[in-house]
Protein backbone atom coordinates (compact mmCIF):
# COMPACT_ATOMS: atom_id res chain seq x y z
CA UNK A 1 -89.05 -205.25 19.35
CA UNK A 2 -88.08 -201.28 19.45
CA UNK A 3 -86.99 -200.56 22.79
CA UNK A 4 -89.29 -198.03 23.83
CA UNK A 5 -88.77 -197.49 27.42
CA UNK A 6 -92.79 -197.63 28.64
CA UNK A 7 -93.56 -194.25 30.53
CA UNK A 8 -94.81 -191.25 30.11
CA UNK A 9 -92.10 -188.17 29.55
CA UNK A 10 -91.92 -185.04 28.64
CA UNK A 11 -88.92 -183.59 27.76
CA UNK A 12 -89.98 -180.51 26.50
CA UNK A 13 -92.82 -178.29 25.68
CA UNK A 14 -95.13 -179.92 23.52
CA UNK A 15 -93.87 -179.21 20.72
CA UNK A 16 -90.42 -179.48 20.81
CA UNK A 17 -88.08 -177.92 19.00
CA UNK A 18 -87.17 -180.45 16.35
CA UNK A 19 -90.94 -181.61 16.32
CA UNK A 20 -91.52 -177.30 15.32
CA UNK A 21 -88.23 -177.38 12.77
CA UNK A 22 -89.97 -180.35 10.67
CA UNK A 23 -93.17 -178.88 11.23
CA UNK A 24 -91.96 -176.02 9.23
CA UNK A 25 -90.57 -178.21 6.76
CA UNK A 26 -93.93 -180.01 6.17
CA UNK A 27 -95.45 -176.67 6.08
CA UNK A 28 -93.20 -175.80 3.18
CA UNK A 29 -93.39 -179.52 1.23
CA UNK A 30 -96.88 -181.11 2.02
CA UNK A 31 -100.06 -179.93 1.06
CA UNK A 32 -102.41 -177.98 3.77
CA UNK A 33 -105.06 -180.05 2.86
CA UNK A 34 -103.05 -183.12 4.67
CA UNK A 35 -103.32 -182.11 8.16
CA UNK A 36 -102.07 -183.72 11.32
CA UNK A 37 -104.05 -183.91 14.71
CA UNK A 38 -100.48 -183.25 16.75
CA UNK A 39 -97.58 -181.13 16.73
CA UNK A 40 -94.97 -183.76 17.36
CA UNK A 41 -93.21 -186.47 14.80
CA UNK A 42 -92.93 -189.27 15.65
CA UNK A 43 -88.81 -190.71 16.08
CA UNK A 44 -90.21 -194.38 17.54
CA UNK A 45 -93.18 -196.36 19.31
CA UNK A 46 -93.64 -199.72 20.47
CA UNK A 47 -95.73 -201.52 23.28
CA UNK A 48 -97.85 -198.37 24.68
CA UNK A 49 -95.44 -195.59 24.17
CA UNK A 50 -94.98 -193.38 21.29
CA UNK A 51 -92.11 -191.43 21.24
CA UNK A 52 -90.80 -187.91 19.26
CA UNK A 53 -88.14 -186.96 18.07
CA UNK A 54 -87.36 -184.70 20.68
CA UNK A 55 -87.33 -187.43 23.52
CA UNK A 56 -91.09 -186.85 24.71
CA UNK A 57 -92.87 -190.00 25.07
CA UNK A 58 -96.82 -190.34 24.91
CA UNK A 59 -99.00 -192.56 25.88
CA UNK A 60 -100.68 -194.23 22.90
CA UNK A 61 -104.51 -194.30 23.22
CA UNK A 62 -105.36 -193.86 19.35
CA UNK A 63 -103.12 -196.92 17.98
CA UNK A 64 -102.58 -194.65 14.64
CA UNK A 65 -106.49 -194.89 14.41
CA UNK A 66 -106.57 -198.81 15.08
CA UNK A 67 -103.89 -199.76 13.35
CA UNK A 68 -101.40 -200.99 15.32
CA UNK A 69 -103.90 -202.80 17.73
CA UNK A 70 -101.16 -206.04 18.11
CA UNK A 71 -98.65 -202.81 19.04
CA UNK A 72 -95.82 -200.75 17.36
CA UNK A 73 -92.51 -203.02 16.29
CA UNK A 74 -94.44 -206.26 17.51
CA UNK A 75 -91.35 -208.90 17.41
CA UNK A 76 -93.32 -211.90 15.03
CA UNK A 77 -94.32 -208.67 12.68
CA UNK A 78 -90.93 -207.45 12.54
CA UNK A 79 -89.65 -210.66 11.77
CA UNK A 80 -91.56 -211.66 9.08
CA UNK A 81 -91.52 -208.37 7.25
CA UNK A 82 -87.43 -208.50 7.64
CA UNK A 83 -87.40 -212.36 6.40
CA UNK A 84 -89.90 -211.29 3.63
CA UNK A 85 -87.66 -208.16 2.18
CA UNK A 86 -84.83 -210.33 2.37
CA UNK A 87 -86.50 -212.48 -0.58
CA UNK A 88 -88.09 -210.82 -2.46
CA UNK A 89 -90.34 -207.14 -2.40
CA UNK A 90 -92.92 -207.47 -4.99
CA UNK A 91 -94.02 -209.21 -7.68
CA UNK A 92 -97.41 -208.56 -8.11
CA UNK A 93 -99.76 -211.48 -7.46
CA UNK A 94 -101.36 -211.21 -10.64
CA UNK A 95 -98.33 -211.78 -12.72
CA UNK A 96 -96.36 -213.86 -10.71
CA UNK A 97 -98.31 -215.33 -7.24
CA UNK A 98 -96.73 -216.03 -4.13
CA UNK A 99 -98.16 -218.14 -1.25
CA UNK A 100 -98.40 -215.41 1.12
CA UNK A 101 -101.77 -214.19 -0.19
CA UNK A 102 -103.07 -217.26 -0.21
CA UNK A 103 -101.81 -217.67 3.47
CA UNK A 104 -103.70 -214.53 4.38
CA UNK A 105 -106.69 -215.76 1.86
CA UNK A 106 -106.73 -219.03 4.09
CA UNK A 107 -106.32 -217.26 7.69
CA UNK A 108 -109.56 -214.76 6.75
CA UNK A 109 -111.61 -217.47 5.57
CA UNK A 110 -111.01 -219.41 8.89
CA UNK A 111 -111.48 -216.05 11.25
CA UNK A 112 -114.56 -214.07 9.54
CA UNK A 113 -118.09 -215.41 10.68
CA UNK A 114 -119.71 -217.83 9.07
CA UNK A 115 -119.39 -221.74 8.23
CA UNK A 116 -120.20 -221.45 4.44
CA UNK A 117 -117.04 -221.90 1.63
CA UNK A 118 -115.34 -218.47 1.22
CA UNK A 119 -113.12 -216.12 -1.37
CA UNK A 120 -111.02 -213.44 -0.27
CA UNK A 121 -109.42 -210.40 -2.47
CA UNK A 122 -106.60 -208.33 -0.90
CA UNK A 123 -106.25 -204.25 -1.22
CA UNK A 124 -104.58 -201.34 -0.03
CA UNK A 125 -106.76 -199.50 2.05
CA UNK A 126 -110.38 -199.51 3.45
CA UNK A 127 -111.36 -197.48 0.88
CA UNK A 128 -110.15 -199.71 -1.91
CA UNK A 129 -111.80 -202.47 -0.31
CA UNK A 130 -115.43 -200.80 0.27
CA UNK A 131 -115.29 -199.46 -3.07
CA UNK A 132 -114.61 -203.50 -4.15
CA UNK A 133 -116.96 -204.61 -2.11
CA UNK A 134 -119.98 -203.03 -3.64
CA UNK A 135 -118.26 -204.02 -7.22
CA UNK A 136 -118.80 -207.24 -6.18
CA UNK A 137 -122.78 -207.17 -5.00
CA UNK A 138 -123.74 -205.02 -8.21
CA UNK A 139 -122.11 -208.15 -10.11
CA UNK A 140 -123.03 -210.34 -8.18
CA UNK A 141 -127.23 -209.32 -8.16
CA UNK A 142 -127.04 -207.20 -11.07
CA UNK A 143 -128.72 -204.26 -9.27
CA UNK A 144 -126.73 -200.47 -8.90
CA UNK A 145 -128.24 -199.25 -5.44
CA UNK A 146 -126.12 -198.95 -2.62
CA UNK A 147 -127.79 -198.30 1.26
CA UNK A 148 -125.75 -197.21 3.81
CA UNK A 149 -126.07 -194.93 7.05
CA UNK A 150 -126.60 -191.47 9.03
CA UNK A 151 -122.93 -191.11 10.66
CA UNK A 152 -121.13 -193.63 8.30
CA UNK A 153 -117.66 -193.25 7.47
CA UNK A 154 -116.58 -195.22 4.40
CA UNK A 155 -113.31 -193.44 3.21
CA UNK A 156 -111.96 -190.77 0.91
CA UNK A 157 -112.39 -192.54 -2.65
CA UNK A 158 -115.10 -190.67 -5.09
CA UNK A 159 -117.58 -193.60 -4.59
CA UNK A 160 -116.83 -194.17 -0.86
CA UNK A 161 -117.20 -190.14 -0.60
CA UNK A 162 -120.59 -190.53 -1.82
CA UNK A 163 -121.06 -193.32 1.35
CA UNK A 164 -119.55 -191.57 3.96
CA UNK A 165 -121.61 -189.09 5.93
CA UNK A 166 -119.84 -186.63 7.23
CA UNK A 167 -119.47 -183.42 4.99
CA UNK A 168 -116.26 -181.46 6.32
CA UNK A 169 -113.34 -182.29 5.97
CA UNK A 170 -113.88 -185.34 3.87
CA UNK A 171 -116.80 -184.32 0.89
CA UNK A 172 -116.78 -180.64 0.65
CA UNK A 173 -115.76 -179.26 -2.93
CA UNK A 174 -114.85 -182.70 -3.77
CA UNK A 175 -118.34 -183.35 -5.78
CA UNK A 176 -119.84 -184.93 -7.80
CA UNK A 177 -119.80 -187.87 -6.33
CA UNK A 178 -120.90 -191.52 -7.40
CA UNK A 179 -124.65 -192.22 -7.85
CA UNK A 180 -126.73 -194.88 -6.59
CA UNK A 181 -125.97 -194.33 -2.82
CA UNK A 182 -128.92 -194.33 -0.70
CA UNK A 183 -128.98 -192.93 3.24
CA UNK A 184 -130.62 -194.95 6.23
CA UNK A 185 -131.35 -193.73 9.51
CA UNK A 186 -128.83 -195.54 11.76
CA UNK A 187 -129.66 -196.67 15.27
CA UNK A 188 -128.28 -194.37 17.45
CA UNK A 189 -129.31 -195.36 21.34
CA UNK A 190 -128.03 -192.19 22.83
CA UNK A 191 -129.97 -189.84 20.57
CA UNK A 192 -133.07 -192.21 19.51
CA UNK A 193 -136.18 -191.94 21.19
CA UNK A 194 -136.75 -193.98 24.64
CA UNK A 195 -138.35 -196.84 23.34
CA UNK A 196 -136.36 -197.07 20.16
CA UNK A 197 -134.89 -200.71 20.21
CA UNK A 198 -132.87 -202.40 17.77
CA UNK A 199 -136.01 -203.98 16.20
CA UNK A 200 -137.78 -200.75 15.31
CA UNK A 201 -135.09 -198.67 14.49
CA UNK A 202 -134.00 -201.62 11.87
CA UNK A 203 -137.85 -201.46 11.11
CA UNK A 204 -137.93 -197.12 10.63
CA UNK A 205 -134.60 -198.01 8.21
CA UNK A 206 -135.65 -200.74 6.30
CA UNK A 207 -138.89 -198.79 5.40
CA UNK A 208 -137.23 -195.67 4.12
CA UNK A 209 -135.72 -198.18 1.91
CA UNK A 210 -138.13 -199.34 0.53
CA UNK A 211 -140.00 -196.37 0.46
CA UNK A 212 -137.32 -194.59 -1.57
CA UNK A 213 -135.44 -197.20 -2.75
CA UNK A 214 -137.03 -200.45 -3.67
CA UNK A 215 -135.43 -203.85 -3.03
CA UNK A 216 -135.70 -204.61 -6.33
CA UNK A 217 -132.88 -202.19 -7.19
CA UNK A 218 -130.71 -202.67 -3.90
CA UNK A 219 -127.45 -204.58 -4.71
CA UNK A 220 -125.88 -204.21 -1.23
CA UNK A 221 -126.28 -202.84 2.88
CA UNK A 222 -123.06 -201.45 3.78
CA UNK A 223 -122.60 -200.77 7.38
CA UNK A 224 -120.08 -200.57 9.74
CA UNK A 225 -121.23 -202.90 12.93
CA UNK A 226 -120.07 -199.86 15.15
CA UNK A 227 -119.47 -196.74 13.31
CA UNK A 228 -115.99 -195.35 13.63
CA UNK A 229 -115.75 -191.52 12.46
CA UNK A 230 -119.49 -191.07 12.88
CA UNK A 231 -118.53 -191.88 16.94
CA UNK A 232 -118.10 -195.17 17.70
CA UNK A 233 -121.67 -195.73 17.97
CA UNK A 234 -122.84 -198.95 18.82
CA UNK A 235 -126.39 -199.62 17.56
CA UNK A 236 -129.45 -201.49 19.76
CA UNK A 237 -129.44 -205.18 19.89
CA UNK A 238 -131.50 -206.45 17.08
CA UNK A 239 -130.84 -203.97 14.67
CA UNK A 240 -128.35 -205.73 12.70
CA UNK A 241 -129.59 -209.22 13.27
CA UNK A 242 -133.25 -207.37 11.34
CA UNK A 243 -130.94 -205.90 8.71
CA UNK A 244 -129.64 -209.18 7.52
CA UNK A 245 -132.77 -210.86 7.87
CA UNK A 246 -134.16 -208.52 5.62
CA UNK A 247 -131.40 -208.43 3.31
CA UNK A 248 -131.46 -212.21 2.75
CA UNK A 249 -135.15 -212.13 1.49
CA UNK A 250 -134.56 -209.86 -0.77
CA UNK A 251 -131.52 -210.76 -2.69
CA UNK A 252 -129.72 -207.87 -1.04
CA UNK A 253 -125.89 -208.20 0.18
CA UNK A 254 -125.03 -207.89 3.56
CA UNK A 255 -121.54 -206.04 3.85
CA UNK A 256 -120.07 -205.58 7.06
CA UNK A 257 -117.41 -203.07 7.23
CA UNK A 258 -115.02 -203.67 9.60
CA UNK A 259 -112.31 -201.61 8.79
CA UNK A 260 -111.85 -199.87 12.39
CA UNK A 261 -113.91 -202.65 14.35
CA UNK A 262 -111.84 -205.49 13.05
CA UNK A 263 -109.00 -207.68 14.14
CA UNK A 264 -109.53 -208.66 17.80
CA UNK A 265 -110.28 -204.69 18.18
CA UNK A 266 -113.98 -204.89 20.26
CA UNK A 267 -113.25 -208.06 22.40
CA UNK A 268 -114.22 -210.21 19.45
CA UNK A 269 -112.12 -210.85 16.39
CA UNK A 270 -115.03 -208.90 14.34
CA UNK A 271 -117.55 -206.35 15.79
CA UNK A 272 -120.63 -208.68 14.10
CA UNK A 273 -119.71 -211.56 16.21
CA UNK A 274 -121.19 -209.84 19.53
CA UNK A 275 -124.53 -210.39 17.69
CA UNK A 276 -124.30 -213.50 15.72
CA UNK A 277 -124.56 -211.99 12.95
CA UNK A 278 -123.09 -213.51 9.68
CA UNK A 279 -122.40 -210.86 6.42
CA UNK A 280 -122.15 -211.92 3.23
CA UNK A 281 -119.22 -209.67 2.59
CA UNK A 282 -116.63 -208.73 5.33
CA UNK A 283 -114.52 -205.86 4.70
CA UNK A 284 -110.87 -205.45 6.90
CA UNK A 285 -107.89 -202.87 6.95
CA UNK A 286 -106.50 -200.97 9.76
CA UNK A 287 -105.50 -203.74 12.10
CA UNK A 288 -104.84 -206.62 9.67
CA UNK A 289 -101.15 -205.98 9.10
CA UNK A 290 -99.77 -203.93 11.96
CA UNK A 291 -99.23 -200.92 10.07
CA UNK A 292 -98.41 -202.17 6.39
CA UNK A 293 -100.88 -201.21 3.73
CA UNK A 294 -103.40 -204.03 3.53
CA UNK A 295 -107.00 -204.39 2.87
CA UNK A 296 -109.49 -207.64 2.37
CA UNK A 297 -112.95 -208.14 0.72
CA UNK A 298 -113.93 -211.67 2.23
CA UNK A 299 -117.05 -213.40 1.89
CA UNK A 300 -119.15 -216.19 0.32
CA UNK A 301 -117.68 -218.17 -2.68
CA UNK A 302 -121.06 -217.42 -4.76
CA UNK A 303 -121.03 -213.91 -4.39
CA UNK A 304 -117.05 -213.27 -4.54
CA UNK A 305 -116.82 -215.68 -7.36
CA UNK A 306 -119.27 -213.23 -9.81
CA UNK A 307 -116.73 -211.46 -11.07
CA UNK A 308 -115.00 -211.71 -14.10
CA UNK A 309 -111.90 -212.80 -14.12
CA UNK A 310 -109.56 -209.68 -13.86
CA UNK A 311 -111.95 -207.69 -13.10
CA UNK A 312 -110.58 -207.50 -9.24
CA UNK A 313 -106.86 -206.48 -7.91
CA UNK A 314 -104.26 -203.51 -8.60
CA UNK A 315 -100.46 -203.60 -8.96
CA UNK A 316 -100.07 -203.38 -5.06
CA UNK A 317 -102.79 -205.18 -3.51
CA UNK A 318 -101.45 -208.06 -1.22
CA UNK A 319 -97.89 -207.08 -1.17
CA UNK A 320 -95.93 -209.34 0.30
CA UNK A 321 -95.06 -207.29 2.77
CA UNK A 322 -98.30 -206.70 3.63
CA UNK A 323 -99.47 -210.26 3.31
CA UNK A 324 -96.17 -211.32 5.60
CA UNK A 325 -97.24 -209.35 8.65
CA UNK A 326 -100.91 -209.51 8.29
CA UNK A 327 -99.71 -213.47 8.80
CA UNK A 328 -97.48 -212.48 11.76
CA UNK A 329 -100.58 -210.31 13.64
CA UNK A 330 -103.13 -213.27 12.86
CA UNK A 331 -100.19 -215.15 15.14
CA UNK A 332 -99.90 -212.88 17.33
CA UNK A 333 -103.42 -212.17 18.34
CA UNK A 334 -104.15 -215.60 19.06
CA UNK A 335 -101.70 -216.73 20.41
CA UNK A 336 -101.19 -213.72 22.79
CA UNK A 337 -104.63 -213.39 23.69
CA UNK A 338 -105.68 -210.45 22.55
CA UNK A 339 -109.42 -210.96 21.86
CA UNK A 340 -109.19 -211.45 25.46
CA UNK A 341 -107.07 -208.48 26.61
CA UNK A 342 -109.84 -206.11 24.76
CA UNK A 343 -112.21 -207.49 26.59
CA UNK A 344 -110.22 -206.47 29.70
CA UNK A 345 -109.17 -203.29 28.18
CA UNK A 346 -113.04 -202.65 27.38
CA UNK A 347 -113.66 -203.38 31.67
CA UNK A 348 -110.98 -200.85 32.55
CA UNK A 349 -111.96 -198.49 30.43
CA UNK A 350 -115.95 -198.67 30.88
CA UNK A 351 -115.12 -198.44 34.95
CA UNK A 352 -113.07 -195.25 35.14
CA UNK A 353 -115.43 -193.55 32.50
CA UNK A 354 -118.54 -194.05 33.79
CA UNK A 355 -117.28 -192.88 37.26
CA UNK A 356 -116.38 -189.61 35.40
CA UNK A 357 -120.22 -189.62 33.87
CA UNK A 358 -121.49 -189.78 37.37
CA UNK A 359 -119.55 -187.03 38.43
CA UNK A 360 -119.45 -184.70 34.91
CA UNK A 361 -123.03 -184.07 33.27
CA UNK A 362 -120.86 -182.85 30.28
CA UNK A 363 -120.26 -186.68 29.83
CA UNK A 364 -123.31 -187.14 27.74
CA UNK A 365 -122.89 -191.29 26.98
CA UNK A 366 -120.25 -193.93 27.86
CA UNK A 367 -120.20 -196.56 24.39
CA UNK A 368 -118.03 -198.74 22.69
CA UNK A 369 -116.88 -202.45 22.66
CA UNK A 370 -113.44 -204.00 23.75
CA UNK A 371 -110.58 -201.21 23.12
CA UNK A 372 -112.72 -198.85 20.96
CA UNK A 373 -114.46 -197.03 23.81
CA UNK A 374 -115.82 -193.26 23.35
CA UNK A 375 -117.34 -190.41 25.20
CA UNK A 376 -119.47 -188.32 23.55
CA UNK A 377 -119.39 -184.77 25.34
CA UNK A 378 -122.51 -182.16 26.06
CA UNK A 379 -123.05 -179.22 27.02
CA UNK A 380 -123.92 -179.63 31.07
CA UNK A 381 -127.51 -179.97 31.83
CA UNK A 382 -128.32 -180.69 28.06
CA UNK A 383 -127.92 -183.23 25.29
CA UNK A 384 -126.99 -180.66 23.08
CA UNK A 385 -123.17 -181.65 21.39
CA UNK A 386 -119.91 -179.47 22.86
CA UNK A 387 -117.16 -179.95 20.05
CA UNK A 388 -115.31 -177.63 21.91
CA UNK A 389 -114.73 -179.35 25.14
CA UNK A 390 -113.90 -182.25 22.82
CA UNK A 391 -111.41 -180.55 21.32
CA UNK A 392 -110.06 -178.95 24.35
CA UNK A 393 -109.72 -182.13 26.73
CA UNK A 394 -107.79 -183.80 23.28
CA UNK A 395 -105.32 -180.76 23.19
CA UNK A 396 -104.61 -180.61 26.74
CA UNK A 397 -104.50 -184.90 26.75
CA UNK A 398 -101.27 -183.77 24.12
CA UNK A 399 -99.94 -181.72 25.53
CA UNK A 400 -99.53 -183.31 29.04
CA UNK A 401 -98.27 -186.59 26.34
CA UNK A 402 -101.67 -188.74 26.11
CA UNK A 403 -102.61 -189.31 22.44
CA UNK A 404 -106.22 -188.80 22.22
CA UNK A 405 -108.56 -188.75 18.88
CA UNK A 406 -112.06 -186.93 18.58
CA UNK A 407 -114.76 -188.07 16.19
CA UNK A 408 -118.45 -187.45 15.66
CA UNK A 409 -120.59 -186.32 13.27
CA UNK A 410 -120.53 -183.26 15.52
CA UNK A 411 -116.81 -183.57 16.35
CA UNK A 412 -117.90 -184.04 20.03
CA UNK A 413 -116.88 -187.48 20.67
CA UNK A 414 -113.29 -188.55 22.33
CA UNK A 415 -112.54 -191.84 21.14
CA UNK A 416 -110.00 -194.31 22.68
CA UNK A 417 -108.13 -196.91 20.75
CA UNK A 418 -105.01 -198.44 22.64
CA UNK A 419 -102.75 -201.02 21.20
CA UNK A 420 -103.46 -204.55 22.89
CA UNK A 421 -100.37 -204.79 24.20
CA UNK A 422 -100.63 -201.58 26.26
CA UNK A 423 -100.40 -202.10 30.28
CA UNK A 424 -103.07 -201.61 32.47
CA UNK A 425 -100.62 -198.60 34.37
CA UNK A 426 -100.45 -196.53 30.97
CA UNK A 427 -104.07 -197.37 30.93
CA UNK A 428 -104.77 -195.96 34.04
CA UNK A 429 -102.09 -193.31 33.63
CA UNK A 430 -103.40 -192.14 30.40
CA UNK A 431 -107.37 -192.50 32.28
CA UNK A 432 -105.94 -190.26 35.27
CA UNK A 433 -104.77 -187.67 32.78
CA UNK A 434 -107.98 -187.04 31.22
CA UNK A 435 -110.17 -186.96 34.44
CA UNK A 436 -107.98 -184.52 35.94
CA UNK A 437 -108.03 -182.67 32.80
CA UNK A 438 -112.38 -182.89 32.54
CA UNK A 439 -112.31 -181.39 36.29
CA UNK A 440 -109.75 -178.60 35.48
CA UNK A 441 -112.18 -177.65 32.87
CA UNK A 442 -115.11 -177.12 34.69
């Protein structure tokens, strides 16, 4: 693994001078409209700690948006990937295979819920593989309509545009987008009424659905079983269990999307499993291959099998690369225990935050699951959202070398993603930080 020595540093100001040079650089070479949330580039990272290049390390509480949830460098990753350039780079699986996707193929079938016989197809990105997934329903039932909901993130693709909720910065002057995409309330326990459960919000969604859609015409559900963008938002018990039910009387497909959620990421190895529930279609990125570009579509034979032959892949998707440490973090997370150490991360967490609620009306909720754990922020005394202090308590987090990400429809949530193999003293560093930061801000 990198040797990354694991504390927190700072060198210099935040940020440095060589972080400020290449800053200039990309300023000159990149285009605006790819924007960075810090200051600093990165020189190397591994366990907890990312470090720039100017010799400040931070401590890592956004895991490249839960991506490298087994950790930076992890040794069985960096192994494979180095025994798997050594032979060969690329081939592209659909002209010449190679038994790493199947590997991959075989591990997804085994992990993602559900006892019934099961297809996978590897991508590049969550976006590929949303946008694949609903291919594969409209095939599949032969209907065009597409539901998903209020706060859902989906990705930057022209269909998965049209899915994702959020206008700035991902839709606007981007248009047209895709048709057939349908919005659903989404349940939403912080700001739903009192006596909102998971059973009646599923029942408000399903009939707006069928109100304005018609399950005749659905071909697919697509939600994410807690949203990541929209603000980690966990919905009631019940709701998702209802949504399938409904979805299976009415020859609709159930996709989960579990892009961000995925991978031993909420204290189970995906977000659905908390409920029981079972989707027809799984969809995975971020986490799968510890930083390589890799995406999966998994889900019953019937439904995966509907397609043409042909009619699925791309030049790139399931490199070998990819497909080598995808194999290596599937190893790693069980065999480190890292379903289990989110679970653990999720009790640290949860403790020290909802201290700081009881102490900080600003702290409107306390959510999340395993290591994806937010705060959504308030204006004191009201429910009312405070993007600013979000925004604030994330650039003062940088600059004292804590890497915190915001989210939220209203861009007043800090979320909190750490790498798995993150100590509990960065944890609690990186938790100390922030609280002192909340009560300088008052």
């Amino acid at each position: 693994m990198t040797s990354v020595e694991q504390s927190r540093h700072l060198a210099t100001a935040i940020p440095g001078p060589r972080s400020t040079e290449l800053m200039a650089r990309k300023v000159a070479t990149v285009s605006s409209g790819v924007a960075t949330t810090m200051p600093v580039f990165a020189a190397r990272a591994a366990g907890g700690i990312v470090e720039d290049v100017d010799g400040n390390r931070f401590i890592d509480l956004g895991s490249g948006i839960a991506v490298t949830t087994v950790g930076n460098s992890a040794p069985r990753v960096v192994a494979a990937v180095q025994a798997q350039v050594e032979a060969f780079t690329h081939t592209c699986f659909m002209v010449t295979p190679y038994e790493g996707y199947l590997e991959v193929a075989e591990h997804l079938a085994r992990l993602t819920p559900g006892d019934f016989e099961k297809r996978s197809a590897l991508f590049n990105s969550g976006s590929e593989a949303v946008e694949n997934a609903v291919k594969i329903a409209r095939k599949h039932t032969g209907k065009d309509a597409v539901v998903v909901f209020d706060h859902a993130y989906h990705g930057r693709t022209n269909l998965t545009m049209a899915m994702t909720a959020k206008n700035m910065p991902y839709k606007d002057g981007f248009g047209p987008f895709a048709g057939e995409v349908y919005r659903a309330p989404m349940s939403y326990p912080y700001r739903d009424a009192k006596d909102m459960d998971g059973e009646l919000a599923a029942r408000r969604a399903i009939s707006q659905v069928e109100a304005q859609v018609g399950a005749q015409n659905l071909a697919a559900v697509v939600i994410e079983p807690v949203q990541g963008e929209g603000g980690f938002i966990v919905p009631a018990d019940g709701f998702l269990s209802a949504l399938v039910e409904w979805c299976h009387a009415n020859d609709v497909v159930f996709i989960a999307d579990e892009v961000q959620s995925g991978f031993a990421r909420t204290g189970r190895m995906f977000a659905v499993e908390h409920e029981g529930v079972v989707p027809d279609l799984v969809v995975s990125a971020k986490g799968i291959a510890g930083g390589l570009p890799l995406a999966a579509v998994t889900g019953r034979a019937e439904i995966m099998d509907a397609v043409h032959p042909g009619g699925l892949g791309g030049t790139y998707g399931g490199n070998p690369l990819a497909c080598a440490a995808a194999i290596a973090v599937i190893e790693t997370i069980e065999q480190d225990g890292l379903v289990e150490r989110a679970q653990q991360v999720e009790r640290v967490f949860l403790d020290r935050l909802h201290r700081l609620q009881a102490d900080d009306d600003r702290v409107g909720d306390v959510r999340g699951r395993g290591a994806m754990i937010a705060v959504e922020l308030v204006r004191s005394g009201t429910d009312e959202p405070d993007p600013a202090l979000a925004k604030a308590v994330a650039a003062a987090a940088h600059a004292q070398g804590v890497i915190v990400l915001t989210c939220g429809t209203y861009g007043n949530v800090l979320r909190f993603l750490p790498p798995l193999s993150i100590s509990d003293d960065l944890l609690t560093e990186g938790l100390d930080v922030l609280v002192a930061i909340f009560g300088e801000s008052r």
